[in-house]
C-alpha atoms as a PDB file:
ATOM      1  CA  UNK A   1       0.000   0.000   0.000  1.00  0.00           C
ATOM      2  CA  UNK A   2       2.802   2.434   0.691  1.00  0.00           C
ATOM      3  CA  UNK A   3       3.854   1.720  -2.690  1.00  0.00           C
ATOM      4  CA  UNK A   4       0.670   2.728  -4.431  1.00  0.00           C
ATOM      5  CA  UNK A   5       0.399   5.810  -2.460  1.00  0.00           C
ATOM      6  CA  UNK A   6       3.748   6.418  -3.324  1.00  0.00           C
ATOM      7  CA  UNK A   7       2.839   6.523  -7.017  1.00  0.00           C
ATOM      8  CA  UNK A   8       4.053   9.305  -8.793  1.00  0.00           C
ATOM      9  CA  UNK A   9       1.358  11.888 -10.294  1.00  0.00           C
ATOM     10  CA  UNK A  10       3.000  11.940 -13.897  1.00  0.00           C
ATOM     11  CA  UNK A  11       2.710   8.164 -13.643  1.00  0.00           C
ATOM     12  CA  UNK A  12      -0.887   8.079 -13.137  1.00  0.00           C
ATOM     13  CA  UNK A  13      -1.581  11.084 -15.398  1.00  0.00           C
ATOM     14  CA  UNK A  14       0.045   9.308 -18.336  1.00  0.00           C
ATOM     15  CA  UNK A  15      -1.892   5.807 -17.356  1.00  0.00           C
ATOM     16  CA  UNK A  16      -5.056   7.634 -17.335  1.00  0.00           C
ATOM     17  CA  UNK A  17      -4.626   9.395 -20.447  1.00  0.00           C
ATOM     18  CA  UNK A  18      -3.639   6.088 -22.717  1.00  0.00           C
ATOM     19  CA  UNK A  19      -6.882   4.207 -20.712  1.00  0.00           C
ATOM     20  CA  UNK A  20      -9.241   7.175 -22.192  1.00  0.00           C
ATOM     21  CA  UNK A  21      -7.406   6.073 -25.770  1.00  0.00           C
ATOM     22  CA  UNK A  22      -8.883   2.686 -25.827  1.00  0.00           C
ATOM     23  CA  UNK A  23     -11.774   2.625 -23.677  1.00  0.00           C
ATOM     24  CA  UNK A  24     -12.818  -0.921 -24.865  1.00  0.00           C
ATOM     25  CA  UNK A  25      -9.224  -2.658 -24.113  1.00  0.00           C
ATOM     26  CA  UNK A  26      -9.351  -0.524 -20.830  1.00  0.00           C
ATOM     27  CA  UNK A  27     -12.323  -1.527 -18.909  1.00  0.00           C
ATOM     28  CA  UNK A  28     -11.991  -5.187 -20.351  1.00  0.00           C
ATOM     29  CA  UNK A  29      -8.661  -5.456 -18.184  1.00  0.00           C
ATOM     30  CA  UNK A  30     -10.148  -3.766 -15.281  1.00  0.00           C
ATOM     31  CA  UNK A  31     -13.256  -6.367 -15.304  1.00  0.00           C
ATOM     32  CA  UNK A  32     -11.125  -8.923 -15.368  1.00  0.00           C
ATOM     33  CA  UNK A  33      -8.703  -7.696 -12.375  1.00  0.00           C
ATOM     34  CA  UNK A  34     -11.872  -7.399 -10.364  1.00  0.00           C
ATOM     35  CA  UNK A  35     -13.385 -10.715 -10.865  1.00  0.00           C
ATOM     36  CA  UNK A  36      -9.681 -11.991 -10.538  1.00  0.00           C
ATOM     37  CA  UNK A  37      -9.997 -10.459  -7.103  1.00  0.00           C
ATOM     38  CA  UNK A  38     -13.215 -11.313  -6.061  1.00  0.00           C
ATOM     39  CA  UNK A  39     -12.937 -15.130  -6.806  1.00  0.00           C
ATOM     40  CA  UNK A  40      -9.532 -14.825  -4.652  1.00  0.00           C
ATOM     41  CA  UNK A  41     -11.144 -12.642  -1.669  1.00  0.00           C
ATOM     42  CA  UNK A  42     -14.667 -12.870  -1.676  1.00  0.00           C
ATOM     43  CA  UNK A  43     -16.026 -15.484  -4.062  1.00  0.00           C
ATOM     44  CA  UNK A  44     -15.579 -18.584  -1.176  1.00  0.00           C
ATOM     45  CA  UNK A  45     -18.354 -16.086   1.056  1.00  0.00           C
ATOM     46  CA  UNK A  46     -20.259 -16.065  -1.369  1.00  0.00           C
ATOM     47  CA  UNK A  47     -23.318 -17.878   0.009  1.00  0.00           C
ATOM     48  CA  UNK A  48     -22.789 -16.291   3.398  1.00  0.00           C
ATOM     49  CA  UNK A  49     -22.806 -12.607   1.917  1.00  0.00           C
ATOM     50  CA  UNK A  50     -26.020 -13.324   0.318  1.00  0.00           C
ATOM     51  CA  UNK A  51     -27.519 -14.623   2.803  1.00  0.00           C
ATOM     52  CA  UNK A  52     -26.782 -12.121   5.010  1.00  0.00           C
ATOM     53  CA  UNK A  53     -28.144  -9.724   2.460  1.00  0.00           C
ATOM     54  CA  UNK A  54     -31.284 -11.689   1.745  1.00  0.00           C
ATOM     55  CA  UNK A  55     -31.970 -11.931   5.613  1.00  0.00           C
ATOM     56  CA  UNK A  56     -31.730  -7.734   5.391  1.00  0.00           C
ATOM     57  CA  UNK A  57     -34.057  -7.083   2.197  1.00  0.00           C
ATOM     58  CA  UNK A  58     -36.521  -9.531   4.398  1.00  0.00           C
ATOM     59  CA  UNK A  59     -36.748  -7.085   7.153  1.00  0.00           C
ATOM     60  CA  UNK A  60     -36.960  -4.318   5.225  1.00  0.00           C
ATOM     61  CA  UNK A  61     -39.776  -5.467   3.324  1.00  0.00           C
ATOM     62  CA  UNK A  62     -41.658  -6.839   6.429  1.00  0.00           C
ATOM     63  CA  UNK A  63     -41.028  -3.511   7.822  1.00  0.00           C
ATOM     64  CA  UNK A  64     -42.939  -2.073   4.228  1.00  0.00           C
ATOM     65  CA  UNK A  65     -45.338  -4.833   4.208  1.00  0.00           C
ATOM     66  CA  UNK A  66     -46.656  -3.798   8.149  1.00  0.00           C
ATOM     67  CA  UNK A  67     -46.135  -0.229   8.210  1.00  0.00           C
ATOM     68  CA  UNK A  68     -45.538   1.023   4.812  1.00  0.00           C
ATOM     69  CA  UNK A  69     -43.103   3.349   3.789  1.00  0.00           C
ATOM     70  CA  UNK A  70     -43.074   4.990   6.753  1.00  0.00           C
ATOM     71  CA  UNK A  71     -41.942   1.952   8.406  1.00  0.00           C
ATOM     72  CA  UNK A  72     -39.183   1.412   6.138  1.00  0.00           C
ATOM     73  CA  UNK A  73     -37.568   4.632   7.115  1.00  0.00           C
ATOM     74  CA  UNK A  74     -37.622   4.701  10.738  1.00  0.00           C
ATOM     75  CA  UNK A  75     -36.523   1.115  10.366  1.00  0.00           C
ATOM     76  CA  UNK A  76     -33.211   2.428   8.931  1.00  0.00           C
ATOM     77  CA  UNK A  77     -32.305   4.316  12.526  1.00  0.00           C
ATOM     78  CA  UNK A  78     -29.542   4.924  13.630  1.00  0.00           C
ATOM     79  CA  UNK A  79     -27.779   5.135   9.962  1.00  0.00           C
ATOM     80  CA  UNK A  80     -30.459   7.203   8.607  1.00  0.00           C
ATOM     81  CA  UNK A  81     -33.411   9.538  10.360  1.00  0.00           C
ATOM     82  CA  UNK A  82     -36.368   9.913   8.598  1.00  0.00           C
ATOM     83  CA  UNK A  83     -38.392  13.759   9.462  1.00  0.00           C
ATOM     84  CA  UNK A  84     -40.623  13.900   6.798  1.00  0.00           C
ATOM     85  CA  UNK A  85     -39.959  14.936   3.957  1.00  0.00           C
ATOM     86  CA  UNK A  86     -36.509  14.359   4.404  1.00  0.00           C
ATOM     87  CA  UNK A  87     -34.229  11.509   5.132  1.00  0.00           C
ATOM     88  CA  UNK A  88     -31.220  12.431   7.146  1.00  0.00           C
ATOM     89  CA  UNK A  89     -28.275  10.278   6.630  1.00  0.00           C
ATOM     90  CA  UNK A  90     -24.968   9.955   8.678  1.00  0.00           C
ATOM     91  CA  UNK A  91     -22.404  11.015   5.672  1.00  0.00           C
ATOM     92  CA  UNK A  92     -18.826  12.354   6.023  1.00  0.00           C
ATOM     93  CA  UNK A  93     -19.697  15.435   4.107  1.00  0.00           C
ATOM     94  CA  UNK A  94     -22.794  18.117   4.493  1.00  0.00           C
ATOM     95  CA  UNK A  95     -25.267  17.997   0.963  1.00  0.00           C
ATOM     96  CA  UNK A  96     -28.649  17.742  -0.159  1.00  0.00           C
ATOM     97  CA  UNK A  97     -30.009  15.627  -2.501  1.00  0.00           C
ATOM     98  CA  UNK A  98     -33.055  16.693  -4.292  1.00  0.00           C
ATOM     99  CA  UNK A  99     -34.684  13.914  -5.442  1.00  0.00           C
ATOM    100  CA  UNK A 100     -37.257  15.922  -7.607  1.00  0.00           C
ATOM    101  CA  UNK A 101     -39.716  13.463  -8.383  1.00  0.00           C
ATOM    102  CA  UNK A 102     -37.216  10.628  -9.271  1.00  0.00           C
ATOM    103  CA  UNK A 103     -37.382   7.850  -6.336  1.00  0.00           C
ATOM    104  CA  UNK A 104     -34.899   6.822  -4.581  1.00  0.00           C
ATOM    105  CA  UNK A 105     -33.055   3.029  -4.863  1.00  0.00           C
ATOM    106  CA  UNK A 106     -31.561   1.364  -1.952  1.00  0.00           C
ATOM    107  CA  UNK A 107     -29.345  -0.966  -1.854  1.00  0.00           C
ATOM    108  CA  UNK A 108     -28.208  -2.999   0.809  1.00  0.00           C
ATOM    109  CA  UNK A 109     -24.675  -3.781   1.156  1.00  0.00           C
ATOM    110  CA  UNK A 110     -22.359  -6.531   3.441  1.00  0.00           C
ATOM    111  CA  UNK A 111     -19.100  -4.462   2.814  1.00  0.00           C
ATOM    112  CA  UNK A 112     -20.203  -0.713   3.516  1.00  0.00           C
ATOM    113  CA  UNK A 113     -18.896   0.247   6.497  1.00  0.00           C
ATOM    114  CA  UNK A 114     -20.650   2.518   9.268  1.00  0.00           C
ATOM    115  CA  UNK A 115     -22.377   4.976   7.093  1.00  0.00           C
ATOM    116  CA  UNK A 116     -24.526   4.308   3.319  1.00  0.00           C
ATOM    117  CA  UNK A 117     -22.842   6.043   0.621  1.00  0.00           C
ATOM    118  CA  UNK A 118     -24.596   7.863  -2.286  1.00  0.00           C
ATOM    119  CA  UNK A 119     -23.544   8.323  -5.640  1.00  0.00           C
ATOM    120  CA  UNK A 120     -21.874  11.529  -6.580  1.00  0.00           C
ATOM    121  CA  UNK A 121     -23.063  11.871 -10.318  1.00  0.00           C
ATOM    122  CA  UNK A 122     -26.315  14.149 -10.324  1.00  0.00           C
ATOM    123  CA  UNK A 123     -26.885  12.669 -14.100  1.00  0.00           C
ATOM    124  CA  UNK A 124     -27.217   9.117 -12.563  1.00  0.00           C
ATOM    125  CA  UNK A 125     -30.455   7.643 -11.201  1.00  0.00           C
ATOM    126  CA  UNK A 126     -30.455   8.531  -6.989  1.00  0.00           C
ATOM    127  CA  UNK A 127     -29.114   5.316  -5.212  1.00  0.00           C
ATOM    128  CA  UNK A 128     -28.195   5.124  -1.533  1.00  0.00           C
ATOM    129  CA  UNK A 129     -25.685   2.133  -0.449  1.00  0.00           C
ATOM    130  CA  UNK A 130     -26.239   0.871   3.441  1.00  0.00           C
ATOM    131  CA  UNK A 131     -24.856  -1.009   5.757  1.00  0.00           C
ATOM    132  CA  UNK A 132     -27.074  -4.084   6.752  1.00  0.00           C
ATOM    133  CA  UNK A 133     -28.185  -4.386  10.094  1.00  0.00           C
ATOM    134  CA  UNK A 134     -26.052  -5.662  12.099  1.00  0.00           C
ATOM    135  CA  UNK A 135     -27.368  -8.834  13.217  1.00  0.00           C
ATOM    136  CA  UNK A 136     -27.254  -9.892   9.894  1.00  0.00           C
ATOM    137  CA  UNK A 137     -23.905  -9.308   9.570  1.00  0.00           C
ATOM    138  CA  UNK A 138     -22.678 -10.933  13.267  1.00  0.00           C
ATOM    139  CA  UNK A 139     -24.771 -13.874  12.511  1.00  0.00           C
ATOM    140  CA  UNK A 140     -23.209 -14.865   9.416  1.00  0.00           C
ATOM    141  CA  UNK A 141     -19.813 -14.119  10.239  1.00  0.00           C
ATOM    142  CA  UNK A 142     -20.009 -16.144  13.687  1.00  0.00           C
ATOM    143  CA  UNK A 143     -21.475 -19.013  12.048  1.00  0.00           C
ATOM    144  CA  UNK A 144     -21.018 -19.269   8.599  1.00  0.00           C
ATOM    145  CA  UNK A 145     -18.016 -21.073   8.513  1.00  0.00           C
ATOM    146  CA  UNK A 146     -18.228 -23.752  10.732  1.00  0.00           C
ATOM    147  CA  UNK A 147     -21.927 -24.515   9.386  1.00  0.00           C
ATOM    148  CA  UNK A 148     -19.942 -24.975   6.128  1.00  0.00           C
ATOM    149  CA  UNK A 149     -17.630 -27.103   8.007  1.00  0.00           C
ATOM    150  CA  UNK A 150     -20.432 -29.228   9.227  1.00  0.00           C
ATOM    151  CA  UNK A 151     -23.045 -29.810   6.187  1.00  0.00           C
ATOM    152  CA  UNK A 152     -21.330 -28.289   3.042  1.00  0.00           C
ATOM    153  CA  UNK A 153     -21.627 -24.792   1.943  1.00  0.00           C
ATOM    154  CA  UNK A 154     -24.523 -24.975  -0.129  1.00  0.00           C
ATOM    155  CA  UNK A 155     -26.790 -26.606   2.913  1.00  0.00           C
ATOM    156  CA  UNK A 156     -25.547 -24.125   5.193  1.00  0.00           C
ATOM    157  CA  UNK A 157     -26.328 -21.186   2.617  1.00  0.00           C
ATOM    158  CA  UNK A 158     -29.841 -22.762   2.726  1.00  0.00           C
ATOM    159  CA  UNK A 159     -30.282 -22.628   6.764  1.00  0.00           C
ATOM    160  CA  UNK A 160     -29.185 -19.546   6.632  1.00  0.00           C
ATOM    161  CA  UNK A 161     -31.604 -18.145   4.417  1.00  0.00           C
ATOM    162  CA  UNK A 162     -34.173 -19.587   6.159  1.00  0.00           C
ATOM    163  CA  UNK A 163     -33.648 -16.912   8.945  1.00  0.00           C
ATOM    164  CA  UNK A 164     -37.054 -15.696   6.923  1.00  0.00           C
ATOM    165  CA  UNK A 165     -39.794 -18.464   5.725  1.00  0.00           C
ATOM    166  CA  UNK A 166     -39.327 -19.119   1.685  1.00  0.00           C
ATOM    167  CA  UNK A 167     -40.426 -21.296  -0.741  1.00  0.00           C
ATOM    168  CA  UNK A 168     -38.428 -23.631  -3.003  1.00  0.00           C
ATOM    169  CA  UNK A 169     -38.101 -21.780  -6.046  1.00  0.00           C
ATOM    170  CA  UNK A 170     -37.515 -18.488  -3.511  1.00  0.00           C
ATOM    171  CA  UNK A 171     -34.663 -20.267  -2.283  1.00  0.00           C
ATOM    172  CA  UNK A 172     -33.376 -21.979  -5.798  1.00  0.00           C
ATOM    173  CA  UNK A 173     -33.537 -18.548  -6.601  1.00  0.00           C
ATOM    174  CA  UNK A 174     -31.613 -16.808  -4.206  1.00  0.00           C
ATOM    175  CA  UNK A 175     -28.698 -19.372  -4.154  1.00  0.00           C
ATOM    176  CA  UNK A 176     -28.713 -19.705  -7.937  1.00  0.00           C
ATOM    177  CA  UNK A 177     -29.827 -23.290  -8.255  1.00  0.00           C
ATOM    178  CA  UNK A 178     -32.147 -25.013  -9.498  1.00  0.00           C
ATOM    179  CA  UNK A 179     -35.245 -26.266  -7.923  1.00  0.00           C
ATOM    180  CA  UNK A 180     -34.718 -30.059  -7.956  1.00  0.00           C
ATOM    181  CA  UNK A 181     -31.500 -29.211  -6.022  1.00  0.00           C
ATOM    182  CA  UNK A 182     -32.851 -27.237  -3.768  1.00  0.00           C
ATOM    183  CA  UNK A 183     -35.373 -29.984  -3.366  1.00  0.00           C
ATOM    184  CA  UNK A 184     -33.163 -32.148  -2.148  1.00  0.00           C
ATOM    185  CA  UNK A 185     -31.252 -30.279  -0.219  1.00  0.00           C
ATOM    186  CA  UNK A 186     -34.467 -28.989   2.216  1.00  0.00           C
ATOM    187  CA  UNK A 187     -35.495 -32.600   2.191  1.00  0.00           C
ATOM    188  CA  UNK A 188     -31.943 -33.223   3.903  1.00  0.00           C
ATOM    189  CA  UNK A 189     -32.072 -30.399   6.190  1.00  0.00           C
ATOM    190  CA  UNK A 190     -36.065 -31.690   6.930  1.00  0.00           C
ATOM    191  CA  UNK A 191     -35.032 -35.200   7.560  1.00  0.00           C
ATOM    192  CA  UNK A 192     -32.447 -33.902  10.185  1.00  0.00           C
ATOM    193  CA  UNK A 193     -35.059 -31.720  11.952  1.00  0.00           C
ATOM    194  CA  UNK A 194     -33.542 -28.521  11.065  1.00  0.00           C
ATOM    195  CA  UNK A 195     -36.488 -26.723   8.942  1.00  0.00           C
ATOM    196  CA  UNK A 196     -40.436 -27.607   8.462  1.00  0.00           C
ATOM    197  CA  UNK A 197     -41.907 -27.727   5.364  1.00  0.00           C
ATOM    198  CA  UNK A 198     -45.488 -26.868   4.842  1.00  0.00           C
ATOM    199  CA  UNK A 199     -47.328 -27.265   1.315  1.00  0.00           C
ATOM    200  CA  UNK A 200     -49.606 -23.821   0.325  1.00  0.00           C
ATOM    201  CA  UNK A 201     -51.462 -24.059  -2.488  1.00  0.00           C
ATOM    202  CA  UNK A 202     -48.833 -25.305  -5.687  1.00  0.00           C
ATOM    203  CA  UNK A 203     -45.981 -23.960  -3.040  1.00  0.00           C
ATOM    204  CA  UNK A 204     -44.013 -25.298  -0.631  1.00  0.00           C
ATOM    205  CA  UNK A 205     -43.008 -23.482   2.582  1.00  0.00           C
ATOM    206  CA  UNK A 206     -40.132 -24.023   4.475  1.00  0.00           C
ATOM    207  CA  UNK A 207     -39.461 -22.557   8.083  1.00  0.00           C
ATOM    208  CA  UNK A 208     -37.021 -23.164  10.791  1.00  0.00           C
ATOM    209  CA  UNK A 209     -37.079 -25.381  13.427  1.00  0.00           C
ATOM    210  CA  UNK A 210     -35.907 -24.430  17.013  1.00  0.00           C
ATOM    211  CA  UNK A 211     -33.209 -26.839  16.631  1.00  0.00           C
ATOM    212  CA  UNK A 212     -32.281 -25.147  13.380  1.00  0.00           C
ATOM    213  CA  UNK A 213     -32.430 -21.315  14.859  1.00  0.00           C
ATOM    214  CA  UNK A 214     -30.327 -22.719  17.839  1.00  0.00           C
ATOM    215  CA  UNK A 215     -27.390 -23.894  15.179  1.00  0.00           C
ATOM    216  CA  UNK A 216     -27.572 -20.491  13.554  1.00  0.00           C
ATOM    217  CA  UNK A 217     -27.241 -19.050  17.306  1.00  0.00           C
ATOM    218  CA  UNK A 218     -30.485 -17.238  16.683  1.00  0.00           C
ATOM    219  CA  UNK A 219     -31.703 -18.654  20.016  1.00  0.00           C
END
């Protein structure tokens, strides 16, 4: 790192300048130096960062689904303040953003730290980056691993979404599988007494057991 901050400014000047040249050849080596770095960082947390981020969206929309929008925002405290009309956010710098009419995306995120981040660009559609709660984040760290450890990655993905009931093909979706997988898989985590299944309608419903909550130290 001391070496990159070292860099000189000519240096990066003159790198800049010959990216803006070839655009094309430019961001094709950057995508590829991030997904090199992602499958050697990230990619093995895969299935716990999305289920940690899964487990978030859930509350949020519970929190929309009860209370309405309303709801939402207070449910973002203490990272945001909602005083209607406006949303307050904790942000290293003092600005407004005036939404004028345009909505507002959020987007829920395992890697922002402390305080959501907005983008910059007034050109680009409003989006605000959070932190998920918390809990989300604990419980996955503190048990991800070892729940690996114990019944495979992909089974302990599963459990772990299942902080929040889902169906099946909710599930296949959310761990990019497919539904006959995921089939068996729940029937494995049934058979072991660590979810319930319950058919509605052309659906089927799986839950967690206390047993299972216990293993993913939810109590």
């Amino acid at each position: 790192m001391d070496a990159v901050r070292a860099t000189d400014p000519r240096r990066i000047r003159r790198e800049l300048a010959a990216a803006a040249r070839r655009p094309l050849d430019s961001l094709t080596a950057l995508a590829t130096a991030l997904g090199d770095y992602h499958r050697a960082a990230i990619g093995a947390h895969d299935d716990l960062v999305r289920a940690a981020v899964e487990a978030d969206v859930a509350t949020r929309t519970s929190a929309l689904l009860a209370g309405g929008v309303e709801a939402l925002l207070r449910g973002f405290a203490p990272v945001m303040r909602w005083r209607r009309p406006v949303l307050e956010v904790r942000y290293p710098v003092d600005r407004d953003l005036h939404l004028g009419g345009r909505g507002l995306r959020f987007t829920p995120s395992f890697f922002c730290d402390r305080t959501p981040v907005s983008l910059a660009d007034p050109d680009l559609p409003p989006v605000l980056v959070y932190p998920i709660a918390a809990e989300h984040r604990i419980a996955r760290a503190g048990t991800g691993d070892s729940l690996a450890g114990l019944m495979g990655p992909t089974r302990a993905a599963v459990l772990a979404a299942l902080r929040h009931s889902a169906s099946t093909t909710q599930l296949a979706a959310r761990l990019h599988t497919s539904p006959a997988s995921m089939s068996r898989h729940t029937k494995t985590l049934r058979q072991a007494g660590l979810i319930t299944s319950t058919r509605r309608g052309p659906a089927v419903l799986h839950d967690l057991t206390p047993l299972g909550r216990r293993l993913l130290g939810g109590g």
